[in-house]
C-alpha atoms as a PDB file:
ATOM      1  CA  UNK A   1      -2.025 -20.407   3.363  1.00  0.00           C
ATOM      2  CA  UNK A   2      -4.610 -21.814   5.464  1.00  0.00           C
ATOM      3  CA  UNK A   3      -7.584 -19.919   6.763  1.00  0.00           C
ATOM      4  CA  UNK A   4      -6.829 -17.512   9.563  1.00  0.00           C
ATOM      5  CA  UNK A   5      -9.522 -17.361  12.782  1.00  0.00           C
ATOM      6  CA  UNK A   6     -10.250 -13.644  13.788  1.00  0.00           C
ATOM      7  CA  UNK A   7     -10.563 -13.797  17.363  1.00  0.00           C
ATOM      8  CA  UNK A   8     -13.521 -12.468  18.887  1.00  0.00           C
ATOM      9  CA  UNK A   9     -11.227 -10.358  21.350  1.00  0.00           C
ATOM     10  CA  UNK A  10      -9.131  -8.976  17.954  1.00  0.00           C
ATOM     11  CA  UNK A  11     -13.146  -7.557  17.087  1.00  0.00           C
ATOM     12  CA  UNK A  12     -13.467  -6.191  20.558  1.00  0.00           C
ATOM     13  CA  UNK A  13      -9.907  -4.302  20.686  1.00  0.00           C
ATOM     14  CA  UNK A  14     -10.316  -2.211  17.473  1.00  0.00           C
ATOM     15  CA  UNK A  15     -13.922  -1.078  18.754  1.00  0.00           C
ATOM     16  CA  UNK A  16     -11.594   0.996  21.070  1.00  0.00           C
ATOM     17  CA  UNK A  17     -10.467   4.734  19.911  1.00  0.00           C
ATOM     18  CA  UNK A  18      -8.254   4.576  16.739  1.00  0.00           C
ATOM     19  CA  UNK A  19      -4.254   4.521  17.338  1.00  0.00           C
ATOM     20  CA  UNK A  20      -2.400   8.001  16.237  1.00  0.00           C
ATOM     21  CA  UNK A  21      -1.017   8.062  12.953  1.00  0.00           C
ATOM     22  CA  UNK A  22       2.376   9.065  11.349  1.00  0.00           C
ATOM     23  CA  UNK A  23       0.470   9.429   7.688  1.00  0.00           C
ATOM     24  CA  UNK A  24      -2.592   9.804   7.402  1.00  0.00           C
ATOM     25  CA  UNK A  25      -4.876   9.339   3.492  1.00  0.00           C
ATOM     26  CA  UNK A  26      -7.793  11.252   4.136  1.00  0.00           C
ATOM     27  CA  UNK A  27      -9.741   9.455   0.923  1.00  0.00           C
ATOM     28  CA  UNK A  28     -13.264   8.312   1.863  1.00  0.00           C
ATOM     29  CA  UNK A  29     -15.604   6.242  -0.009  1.00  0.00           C
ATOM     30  CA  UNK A  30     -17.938   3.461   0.123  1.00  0.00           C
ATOM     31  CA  UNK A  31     -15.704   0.258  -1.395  1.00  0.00           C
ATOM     32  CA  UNK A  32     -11.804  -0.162  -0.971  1.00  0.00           C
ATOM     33  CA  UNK A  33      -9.765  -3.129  -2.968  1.00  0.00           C
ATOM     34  CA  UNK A  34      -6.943  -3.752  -0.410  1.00  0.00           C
ATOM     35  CA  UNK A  35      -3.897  -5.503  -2.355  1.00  0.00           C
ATOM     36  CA  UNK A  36      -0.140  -6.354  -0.279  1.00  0.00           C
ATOM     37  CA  UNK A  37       2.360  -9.111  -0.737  1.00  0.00           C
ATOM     38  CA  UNK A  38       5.341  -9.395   1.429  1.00  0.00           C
ATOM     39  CA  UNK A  39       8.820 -10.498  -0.499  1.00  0.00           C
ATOM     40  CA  UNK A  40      11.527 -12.053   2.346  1.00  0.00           C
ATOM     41  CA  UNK A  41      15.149 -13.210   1.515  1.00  0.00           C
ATOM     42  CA  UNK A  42      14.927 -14.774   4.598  1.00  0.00           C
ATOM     43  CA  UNK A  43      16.273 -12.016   7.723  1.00  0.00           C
ATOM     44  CA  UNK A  44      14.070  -8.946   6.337  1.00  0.00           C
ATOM     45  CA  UNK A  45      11.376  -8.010   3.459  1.00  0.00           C
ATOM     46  CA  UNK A  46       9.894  -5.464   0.859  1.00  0.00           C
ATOM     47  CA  UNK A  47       5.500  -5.356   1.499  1.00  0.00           C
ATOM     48  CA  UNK A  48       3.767  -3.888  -1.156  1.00  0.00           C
ATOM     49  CA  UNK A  49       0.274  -2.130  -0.668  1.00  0.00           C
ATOM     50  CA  UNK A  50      -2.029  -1.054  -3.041  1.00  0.00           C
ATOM     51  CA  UNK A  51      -4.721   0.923  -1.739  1.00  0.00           C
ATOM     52  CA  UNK A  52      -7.651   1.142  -4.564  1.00  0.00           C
ATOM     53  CA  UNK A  53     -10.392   3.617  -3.742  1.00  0.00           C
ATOM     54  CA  UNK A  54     -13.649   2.964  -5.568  1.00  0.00           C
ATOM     55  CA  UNK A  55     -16.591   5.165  -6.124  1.00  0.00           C
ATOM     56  CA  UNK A  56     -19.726   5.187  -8.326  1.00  0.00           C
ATOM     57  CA  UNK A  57     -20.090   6.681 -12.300  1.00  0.00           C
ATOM     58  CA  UNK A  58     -23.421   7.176 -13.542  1.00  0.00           C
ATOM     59  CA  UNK A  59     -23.379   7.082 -17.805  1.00  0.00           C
ATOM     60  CA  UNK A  60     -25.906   8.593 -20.071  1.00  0.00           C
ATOM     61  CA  UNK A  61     -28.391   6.109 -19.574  1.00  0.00           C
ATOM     62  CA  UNK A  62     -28.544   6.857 -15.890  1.00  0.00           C
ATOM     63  CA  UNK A  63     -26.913   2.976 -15.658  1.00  0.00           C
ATOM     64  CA  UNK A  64     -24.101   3.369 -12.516  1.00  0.00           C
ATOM     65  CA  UNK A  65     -21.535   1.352 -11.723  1.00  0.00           C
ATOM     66  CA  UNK A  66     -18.705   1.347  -9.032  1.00  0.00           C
ATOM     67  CA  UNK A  67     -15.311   2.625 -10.682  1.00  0.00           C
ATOM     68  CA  UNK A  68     -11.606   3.022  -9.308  1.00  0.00           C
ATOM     69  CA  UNK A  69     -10.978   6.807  -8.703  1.00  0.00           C
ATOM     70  CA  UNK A  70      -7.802   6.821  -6.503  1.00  0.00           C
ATOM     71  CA  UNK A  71      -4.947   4.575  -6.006  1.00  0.00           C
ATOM     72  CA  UNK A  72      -2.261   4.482  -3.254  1.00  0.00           C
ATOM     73  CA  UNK A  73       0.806   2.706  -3.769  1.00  0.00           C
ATOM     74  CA  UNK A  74       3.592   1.910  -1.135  1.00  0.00           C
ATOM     75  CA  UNK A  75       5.929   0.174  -0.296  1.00  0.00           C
ATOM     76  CA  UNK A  76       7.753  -0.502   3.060  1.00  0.00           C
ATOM     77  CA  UNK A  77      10.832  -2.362   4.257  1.00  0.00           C
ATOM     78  CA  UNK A  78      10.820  -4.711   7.603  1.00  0.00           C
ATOM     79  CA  UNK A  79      14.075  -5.810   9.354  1.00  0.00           C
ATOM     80  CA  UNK A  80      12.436  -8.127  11.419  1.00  0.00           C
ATOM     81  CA  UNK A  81      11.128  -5.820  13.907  1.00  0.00           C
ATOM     82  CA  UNK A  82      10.540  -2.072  12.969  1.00  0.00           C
ATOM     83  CA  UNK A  83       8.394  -1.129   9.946  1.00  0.00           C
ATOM     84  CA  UNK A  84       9.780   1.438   7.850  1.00  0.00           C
ATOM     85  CA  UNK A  85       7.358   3.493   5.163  1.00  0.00           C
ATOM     86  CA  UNK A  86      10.125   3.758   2.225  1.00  0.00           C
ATOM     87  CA  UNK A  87       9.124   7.616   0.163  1.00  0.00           C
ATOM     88  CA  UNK A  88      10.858   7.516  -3.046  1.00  0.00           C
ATOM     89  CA  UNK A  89      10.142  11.280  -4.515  1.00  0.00           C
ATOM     90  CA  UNK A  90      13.758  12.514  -3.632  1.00  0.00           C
ATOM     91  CA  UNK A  91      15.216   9.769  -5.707  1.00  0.00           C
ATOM     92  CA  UNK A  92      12.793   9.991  -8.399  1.00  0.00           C
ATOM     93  CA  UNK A  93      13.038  13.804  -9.090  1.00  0.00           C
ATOM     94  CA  UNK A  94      16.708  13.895  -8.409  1.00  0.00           C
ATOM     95  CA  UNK A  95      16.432  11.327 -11.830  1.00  0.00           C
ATOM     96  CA  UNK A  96      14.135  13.020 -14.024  1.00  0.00           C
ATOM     97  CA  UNK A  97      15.073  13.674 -17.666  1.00  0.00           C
ATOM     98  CA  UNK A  98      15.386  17.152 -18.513  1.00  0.00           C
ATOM     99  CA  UNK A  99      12.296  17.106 -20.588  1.00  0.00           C
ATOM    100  CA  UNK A 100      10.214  16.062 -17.687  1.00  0.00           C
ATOM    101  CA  UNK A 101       8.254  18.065 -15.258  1.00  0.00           C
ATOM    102  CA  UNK A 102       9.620  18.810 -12.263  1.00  0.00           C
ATOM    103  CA  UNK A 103       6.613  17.829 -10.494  1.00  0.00           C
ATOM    104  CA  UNK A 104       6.376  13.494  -9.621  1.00  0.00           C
ATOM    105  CA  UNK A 105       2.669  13.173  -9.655  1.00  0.00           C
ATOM    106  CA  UNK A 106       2.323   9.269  -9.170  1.00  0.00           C
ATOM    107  CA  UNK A 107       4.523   6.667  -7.847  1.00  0.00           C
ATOM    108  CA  UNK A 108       3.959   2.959  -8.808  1.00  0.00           C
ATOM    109  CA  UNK A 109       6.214  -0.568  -8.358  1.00  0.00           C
ATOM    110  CA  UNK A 110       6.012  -2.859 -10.668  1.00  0.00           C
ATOM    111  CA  UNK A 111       8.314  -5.286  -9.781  1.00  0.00           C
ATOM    112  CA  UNK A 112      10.759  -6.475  -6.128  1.00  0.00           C
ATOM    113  CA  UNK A 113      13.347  -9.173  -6.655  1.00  0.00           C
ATOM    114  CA  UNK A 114      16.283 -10.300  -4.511  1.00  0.00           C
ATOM    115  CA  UNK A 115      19.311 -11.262  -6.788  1.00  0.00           C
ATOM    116  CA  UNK A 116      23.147 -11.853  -5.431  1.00  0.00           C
ATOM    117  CA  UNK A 117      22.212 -10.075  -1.862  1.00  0.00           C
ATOM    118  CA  UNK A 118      20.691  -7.415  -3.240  1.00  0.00           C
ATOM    119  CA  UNK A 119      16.998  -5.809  -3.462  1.00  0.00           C
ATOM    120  CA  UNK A 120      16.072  -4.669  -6.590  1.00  0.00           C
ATOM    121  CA  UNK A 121      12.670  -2.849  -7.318  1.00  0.00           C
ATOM    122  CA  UNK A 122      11.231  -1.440 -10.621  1.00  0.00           C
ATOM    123  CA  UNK A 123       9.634   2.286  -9.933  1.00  0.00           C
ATOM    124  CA  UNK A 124       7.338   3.281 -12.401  1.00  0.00           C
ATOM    125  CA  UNK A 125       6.912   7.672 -12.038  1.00  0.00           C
ATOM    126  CA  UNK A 126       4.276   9.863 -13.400  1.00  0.00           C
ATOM    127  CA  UNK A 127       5.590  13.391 -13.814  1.00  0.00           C
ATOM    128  CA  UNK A 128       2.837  15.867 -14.775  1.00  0.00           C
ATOM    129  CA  UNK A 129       2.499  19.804 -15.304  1.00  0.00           C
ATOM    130  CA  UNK A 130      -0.661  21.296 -14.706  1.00  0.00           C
ATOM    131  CA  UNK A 131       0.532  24.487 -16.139  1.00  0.00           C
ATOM    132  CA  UNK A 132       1.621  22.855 -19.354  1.00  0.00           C
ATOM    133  CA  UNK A 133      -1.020  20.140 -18.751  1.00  0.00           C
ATOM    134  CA  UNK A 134       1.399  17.583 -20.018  1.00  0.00           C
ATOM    135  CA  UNK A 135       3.346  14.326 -18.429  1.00  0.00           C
ATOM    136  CA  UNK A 136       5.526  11.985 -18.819  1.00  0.00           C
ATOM    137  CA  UNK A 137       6.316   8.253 -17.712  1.00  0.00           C
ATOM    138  CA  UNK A 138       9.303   6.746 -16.534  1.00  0.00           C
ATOM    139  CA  UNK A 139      10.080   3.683 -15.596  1.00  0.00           C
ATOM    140  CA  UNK A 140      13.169   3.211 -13.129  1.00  0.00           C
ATOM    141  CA  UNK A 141      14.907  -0.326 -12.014  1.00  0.00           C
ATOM    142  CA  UNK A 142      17.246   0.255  -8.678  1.00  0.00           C
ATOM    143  CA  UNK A 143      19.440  -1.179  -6.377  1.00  0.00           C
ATOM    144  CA  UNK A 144      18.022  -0.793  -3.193  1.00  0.00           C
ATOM    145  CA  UNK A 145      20.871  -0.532  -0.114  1.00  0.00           C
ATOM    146  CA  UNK A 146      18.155  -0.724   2.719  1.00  0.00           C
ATOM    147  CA  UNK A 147      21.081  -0.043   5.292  1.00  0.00           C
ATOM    148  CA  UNK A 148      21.028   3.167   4.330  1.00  0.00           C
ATOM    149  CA  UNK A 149      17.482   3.530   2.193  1.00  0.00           C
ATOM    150  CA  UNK A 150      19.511   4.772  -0.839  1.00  0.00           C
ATOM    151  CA  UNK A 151      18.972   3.345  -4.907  1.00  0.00           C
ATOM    152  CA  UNK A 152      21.297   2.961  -7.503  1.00  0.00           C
ATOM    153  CA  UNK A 153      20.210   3.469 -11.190  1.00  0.00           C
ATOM    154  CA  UNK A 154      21.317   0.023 -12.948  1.00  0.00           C
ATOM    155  CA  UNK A 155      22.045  -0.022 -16.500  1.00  0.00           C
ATOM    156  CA  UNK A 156      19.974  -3.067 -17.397  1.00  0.00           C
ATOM    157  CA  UNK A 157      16.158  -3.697 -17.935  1.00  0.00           C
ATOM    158  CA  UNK A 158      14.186  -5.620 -15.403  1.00  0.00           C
ATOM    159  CA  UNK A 159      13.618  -8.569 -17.577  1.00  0.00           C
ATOM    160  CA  UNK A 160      17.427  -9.186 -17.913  1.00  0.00           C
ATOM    161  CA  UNK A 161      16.939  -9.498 -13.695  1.00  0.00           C
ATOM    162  CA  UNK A 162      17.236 -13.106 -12.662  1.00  0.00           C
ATOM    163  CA  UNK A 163      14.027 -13.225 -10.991  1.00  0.00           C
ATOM    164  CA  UNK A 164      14.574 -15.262  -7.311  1.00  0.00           C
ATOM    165  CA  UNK A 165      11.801 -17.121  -5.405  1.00  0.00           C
ATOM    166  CA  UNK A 166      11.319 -15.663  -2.237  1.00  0.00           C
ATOM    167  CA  UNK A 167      11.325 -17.621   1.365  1.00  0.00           C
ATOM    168  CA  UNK A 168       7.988 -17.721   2.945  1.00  0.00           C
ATOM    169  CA  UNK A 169       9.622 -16.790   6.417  1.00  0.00           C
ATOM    170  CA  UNK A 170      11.901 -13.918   8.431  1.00  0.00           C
ATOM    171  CA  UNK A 171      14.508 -15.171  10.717  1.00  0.00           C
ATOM    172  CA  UNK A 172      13.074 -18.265  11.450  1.00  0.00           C
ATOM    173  CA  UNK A 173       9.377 -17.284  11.583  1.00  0.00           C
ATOM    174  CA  UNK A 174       6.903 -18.426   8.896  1.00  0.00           C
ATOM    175  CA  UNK A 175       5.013 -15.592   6.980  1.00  0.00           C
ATOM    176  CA  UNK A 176       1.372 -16.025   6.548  1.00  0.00           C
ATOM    177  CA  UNK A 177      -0.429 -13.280   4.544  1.00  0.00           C
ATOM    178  CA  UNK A 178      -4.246 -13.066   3.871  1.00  0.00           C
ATOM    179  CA  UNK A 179      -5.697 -12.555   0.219  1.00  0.00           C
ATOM    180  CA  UNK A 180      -6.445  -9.087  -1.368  1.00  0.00           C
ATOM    181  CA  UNK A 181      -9.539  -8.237  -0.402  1.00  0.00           C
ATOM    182  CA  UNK A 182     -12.730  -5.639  -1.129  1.00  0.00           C
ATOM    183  CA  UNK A 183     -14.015  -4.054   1.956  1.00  0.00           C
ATOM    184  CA  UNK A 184     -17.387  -2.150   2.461  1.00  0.00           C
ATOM    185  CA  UNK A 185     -18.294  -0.397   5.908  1.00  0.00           C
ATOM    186  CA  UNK A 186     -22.415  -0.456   4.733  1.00  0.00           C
ATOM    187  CA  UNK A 187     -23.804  -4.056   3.913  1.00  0.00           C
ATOM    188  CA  UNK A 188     -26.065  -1.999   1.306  1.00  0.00           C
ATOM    189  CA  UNK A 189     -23.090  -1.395  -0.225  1.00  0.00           C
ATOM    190  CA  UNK A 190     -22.198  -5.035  -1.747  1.00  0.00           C
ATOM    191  CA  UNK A 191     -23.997  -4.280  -4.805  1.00  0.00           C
ATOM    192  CA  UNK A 192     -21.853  -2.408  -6.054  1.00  0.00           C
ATOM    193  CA  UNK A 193     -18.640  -4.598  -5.467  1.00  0.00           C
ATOM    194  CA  UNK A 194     -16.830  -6.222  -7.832  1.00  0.00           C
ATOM    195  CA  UNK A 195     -16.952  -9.639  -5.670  1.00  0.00           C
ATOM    196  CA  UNK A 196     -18.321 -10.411  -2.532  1.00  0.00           C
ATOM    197  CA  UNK A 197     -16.703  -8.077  -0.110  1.00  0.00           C
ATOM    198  CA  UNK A 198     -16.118  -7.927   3.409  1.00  0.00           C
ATOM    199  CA  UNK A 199     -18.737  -5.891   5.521  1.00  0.00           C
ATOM    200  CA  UNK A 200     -17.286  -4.397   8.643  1.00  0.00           C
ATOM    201  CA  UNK A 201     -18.631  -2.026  11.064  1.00  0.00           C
ATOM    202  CA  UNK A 202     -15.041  -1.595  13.400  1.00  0.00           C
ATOM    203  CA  UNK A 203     -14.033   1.894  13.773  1.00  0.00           C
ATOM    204  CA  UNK A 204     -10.592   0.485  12.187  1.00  0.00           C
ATOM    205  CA  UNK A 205      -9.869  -2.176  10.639  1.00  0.00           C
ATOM    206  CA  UNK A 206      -6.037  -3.358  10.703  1.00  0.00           C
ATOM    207  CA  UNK A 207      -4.282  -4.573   7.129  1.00  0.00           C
ATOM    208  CA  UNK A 208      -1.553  -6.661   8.980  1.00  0.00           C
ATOM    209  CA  UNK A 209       0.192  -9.972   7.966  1.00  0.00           C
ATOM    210  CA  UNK A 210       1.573 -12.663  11.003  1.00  0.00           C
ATOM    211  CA  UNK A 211       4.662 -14.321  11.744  1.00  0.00           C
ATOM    212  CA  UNK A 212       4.034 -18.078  13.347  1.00  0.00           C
ATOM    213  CA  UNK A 213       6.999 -19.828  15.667  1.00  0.00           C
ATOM    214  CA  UNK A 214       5.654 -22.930  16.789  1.00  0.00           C
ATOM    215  CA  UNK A 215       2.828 -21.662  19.420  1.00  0.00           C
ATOM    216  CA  UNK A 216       4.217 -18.030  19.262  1.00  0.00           C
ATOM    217  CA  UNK A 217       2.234 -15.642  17.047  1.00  0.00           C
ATOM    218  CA  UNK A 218       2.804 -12.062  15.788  1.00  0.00           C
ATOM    219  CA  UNK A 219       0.612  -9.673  14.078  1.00  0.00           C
ATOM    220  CA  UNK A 220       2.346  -7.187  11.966  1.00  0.00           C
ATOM    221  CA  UNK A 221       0.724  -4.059  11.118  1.00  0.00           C
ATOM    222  CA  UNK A 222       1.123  -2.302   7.921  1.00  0.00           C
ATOM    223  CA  UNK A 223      -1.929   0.292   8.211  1.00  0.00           C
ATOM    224  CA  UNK A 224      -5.473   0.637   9.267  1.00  0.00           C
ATOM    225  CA  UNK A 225      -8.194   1.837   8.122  1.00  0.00           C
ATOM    226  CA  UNK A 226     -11.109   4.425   9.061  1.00  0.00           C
ATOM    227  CA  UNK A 227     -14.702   2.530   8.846  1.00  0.00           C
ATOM    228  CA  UNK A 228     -16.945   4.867  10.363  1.00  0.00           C
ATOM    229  CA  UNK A 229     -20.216   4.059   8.919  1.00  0.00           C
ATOM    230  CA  UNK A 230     -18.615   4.697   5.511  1.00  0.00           C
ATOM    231  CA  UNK A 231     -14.627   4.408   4.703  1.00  0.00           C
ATOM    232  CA  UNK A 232     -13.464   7.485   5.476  1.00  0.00           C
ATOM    233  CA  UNK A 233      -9.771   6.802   5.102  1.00  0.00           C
ATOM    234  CA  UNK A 234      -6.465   4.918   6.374  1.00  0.00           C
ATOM    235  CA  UNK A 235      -3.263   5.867   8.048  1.00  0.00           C
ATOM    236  CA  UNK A 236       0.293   4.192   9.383  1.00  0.00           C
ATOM    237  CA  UNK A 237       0.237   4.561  12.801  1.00  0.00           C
ATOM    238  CA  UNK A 238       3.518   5.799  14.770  1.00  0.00           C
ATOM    239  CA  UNK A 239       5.474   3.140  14.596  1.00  0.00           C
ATOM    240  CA  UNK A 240       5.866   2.838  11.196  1.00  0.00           C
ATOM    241  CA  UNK A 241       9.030   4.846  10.603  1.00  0.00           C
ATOM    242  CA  UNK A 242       8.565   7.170   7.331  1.00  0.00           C
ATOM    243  CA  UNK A 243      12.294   7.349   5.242  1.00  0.00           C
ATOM    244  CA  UNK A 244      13.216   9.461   2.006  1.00  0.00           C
ATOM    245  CA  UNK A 245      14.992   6.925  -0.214  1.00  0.00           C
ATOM    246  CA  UNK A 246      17.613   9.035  -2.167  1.00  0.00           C
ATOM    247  CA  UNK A 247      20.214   8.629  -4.501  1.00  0.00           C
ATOM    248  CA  UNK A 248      23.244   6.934  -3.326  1.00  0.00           C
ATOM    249  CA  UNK A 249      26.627   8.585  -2.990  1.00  0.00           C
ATOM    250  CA  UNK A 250      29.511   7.601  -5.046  1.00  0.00           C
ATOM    251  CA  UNK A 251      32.995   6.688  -3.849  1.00  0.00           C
ATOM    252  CA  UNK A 252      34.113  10.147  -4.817  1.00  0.00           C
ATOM    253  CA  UNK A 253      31.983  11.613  -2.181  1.00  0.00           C
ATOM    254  CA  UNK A 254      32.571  10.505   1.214  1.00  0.00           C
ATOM    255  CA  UNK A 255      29.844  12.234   2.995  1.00  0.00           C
ATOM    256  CA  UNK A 256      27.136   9.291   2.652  1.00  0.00           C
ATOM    257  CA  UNK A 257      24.383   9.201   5.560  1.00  0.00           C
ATOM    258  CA  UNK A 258      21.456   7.726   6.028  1.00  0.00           C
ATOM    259  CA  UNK A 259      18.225   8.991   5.065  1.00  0.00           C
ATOM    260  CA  UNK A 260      16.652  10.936   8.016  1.00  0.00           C
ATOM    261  CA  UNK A 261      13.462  10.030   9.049  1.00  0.00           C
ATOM    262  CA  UNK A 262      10.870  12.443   7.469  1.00  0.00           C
ATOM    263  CA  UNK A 263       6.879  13.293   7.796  1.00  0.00           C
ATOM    264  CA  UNK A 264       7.222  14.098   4.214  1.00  0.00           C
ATOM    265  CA  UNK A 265       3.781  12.889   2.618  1.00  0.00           C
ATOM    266  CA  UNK A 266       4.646   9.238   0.763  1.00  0.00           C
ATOM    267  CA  UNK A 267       4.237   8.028  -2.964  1.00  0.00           C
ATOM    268  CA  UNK A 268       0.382   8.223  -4.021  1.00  0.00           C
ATOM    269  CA  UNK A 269      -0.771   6.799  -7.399  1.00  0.00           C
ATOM    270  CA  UNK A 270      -3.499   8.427  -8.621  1.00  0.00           C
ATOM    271  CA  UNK A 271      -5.877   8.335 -11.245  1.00  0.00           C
ATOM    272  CA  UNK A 272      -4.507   9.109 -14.952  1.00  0.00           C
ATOM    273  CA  UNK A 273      -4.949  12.505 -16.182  1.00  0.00           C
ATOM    274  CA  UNK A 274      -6.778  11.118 -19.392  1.00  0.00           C
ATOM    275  CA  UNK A 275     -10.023   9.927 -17.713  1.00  0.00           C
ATOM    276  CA  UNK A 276     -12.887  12.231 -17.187  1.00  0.00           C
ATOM    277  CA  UNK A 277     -12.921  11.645 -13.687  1.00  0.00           C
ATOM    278  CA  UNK A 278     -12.403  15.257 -11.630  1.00  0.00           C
ATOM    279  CA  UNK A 279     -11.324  15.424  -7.760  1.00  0.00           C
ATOM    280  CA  UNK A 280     -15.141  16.430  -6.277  1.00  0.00           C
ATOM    281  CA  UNK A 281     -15.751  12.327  -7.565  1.00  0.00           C
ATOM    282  CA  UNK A 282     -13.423  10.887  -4.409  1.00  0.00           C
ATOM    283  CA  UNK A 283     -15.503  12.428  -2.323  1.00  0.00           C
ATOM    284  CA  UNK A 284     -18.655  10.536  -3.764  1.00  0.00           C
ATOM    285  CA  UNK A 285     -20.181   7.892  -1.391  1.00  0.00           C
ATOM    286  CA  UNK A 286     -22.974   6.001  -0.987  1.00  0.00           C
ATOM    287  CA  UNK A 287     -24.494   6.970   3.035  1.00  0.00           C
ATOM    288  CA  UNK A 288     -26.306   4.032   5.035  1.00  0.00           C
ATOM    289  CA  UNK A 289     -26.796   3.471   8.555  1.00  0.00           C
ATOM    290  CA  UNK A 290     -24.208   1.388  10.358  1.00  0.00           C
ATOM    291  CA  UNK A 291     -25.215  -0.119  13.921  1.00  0.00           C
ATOM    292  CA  UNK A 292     -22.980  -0.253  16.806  1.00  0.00           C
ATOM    293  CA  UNK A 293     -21.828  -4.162  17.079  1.00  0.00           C
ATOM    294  CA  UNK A 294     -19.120  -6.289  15.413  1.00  0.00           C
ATOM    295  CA  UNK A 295     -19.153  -7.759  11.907  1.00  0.00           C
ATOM    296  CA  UNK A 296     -20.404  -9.224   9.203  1.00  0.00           C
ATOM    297  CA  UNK A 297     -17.286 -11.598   8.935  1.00  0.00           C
ATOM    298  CA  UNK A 298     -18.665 -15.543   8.802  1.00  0.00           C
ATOM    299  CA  UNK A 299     -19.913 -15.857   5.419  1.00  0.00           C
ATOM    300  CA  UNK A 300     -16.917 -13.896   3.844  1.00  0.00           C
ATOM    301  CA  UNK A 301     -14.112 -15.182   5.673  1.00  0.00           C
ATOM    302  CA  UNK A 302     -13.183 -18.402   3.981  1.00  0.00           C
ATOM    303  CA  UNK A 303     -13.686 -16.517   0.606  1.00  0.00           C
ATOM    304  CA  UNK A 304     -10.622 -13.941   1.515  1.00  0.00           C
ATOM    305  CA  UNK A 305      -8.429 -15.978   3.808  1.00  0.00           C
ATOM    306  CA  UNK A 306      -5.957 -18.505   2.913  1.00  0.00           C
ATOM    307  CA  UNK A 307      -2.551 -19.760   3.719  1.00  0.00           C
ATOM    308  CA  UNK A 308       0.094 -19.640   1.517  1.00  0.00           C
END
């Protein structure tokens, strides 16, 4: 994928009062890894997005060094026009082993594939009891029937899946997606990265991939995110549809509908409960000043960019 141009006039918009949200992930910081990838069969596609929040550990020997402490996994479905945030708790707890908590603490996917017409994706679950202060992991592979955002359990391990190479387009249009990236709101911030990040100082910056038809261009948003001098967040905005995907009825029952759309709170993947790390840490940042102005793009860009 070749490198994409920012537009000067794309900087000016999102100076302009954030857009309202339909979910918003109040998780602030000072470094986020941005990770999506968007998997088309050609009419409509599966996006994944991993959000990874970083923030700083100090050791013993007062030597600090940046550190993930939160991670937010989704996933979404697009039919070509309307976004839809997919939440799959009800399916997940309705599919809990009786041994397992009650209580779906992380979601995680490990794997999309499009085999014979169908979407499959493998779920990986967390269930944990703070009273009992013991979990469990599960991993799940479903059929996913995105007519009516429902799964189906299949009796077969994801490596038995043949795995199919995806188109790079929807309906005609070509799908260009830029590389993960790191993202700091505080230039002072850098070194702490990982690699070289990107320094911006918009009040939101949009996570988005585009769809190209000969001179026609579209800019698809998945989320955007809250860089007001420091990160202080992300959110969908409205029209991104949320759905609970739940279990499937069976022939015997004919009284199969559609999941309704829901504000219930999407999958988040957090930090496992065997690290040290305790909840006052996501709240750590690192403050700086950040000047009115646009951004710190030029140097950065070619290093994140590409086309696939």
């Amino acid at each position: 994928m070749s490198r994409l141009v920012i537009p000067l006039f794309i900087a000016l918009l999102f100076l302009a009062t954030p857009v309202s949200a339909v979910y918003y992930v109040n998780s602030g910081g000072f470094l986020y890894e941005v990770q999506y990838s968007v998997f088309s069969n050609g009419t409509n596609a599966l996006i994944h997005a991993e959000v990874d929040n970083y923030g700083i550990t100090c050791g013993m020997m007062e030597n600090c060094w940046a550190e993930v402490y939160d991670v937010y996994d989704y996933l979404l479905f697009f039919d070509g026009s309307q976004l839809y945030l997919l939440n799959f708790t009800p399916a997940l707890l309705s599919g809990l082993p009786p041994y397992a908590p009650k209580n779906v603490s992380s979601v995680y996917f490990k794997g999309i594939t499009y085999v014979n017409g169908s979407w499959y994706v493998n779920v990986g679950v967390f269930a944990y009891s703070a009273e009992a202060q013991s979990g469990v992991n599960v991993d799940y592979v479903y059929r996913l029937k995105t007519k009516k955002f429902c799964v189906e359990r299949v009796n077969a391990s994801w490596s038995q899946l043949e795995k199919r190479v995806f188109k790079n387009e929807i309906n005609g249009w070509r799908i260009e997606v830029p590389r993960n990236f790191f993202l700091v709101a505080n230039a002072s911030d850098t070194t702490w990265s990982p690699l070289l990040p990107l320094v911006v100082n918009w009040t939101q910056f949009p996570v988005y991939f585009t769809l190209k038809k000969g001179n026609l261009t579209r800019n698809v948003t998945l989320f955007y995110i809250n860089t007001t001098n420091v990160i202080n967040g992300f959110w969908f905005p409205n029209n991104v549809k949320i759905v609970n995907v739940t279990v499937c009825k069976t022939s015997a029952n004919t009284s199969t509908s559609t999941a309704a759309e829901t504000s219930t709170t999407p999958n988040k993947t957090i930090t496992p409960p065997n690290t040290t790390k305790t909840p006052t840490n996501t709240k750590e940042t690192k403050k700086g000043i950040c000047g009115p102005g646009l951004i710190s793009l030029l140097a950065v860009i070619p290093l994140i960019l590409r086309r696939r």
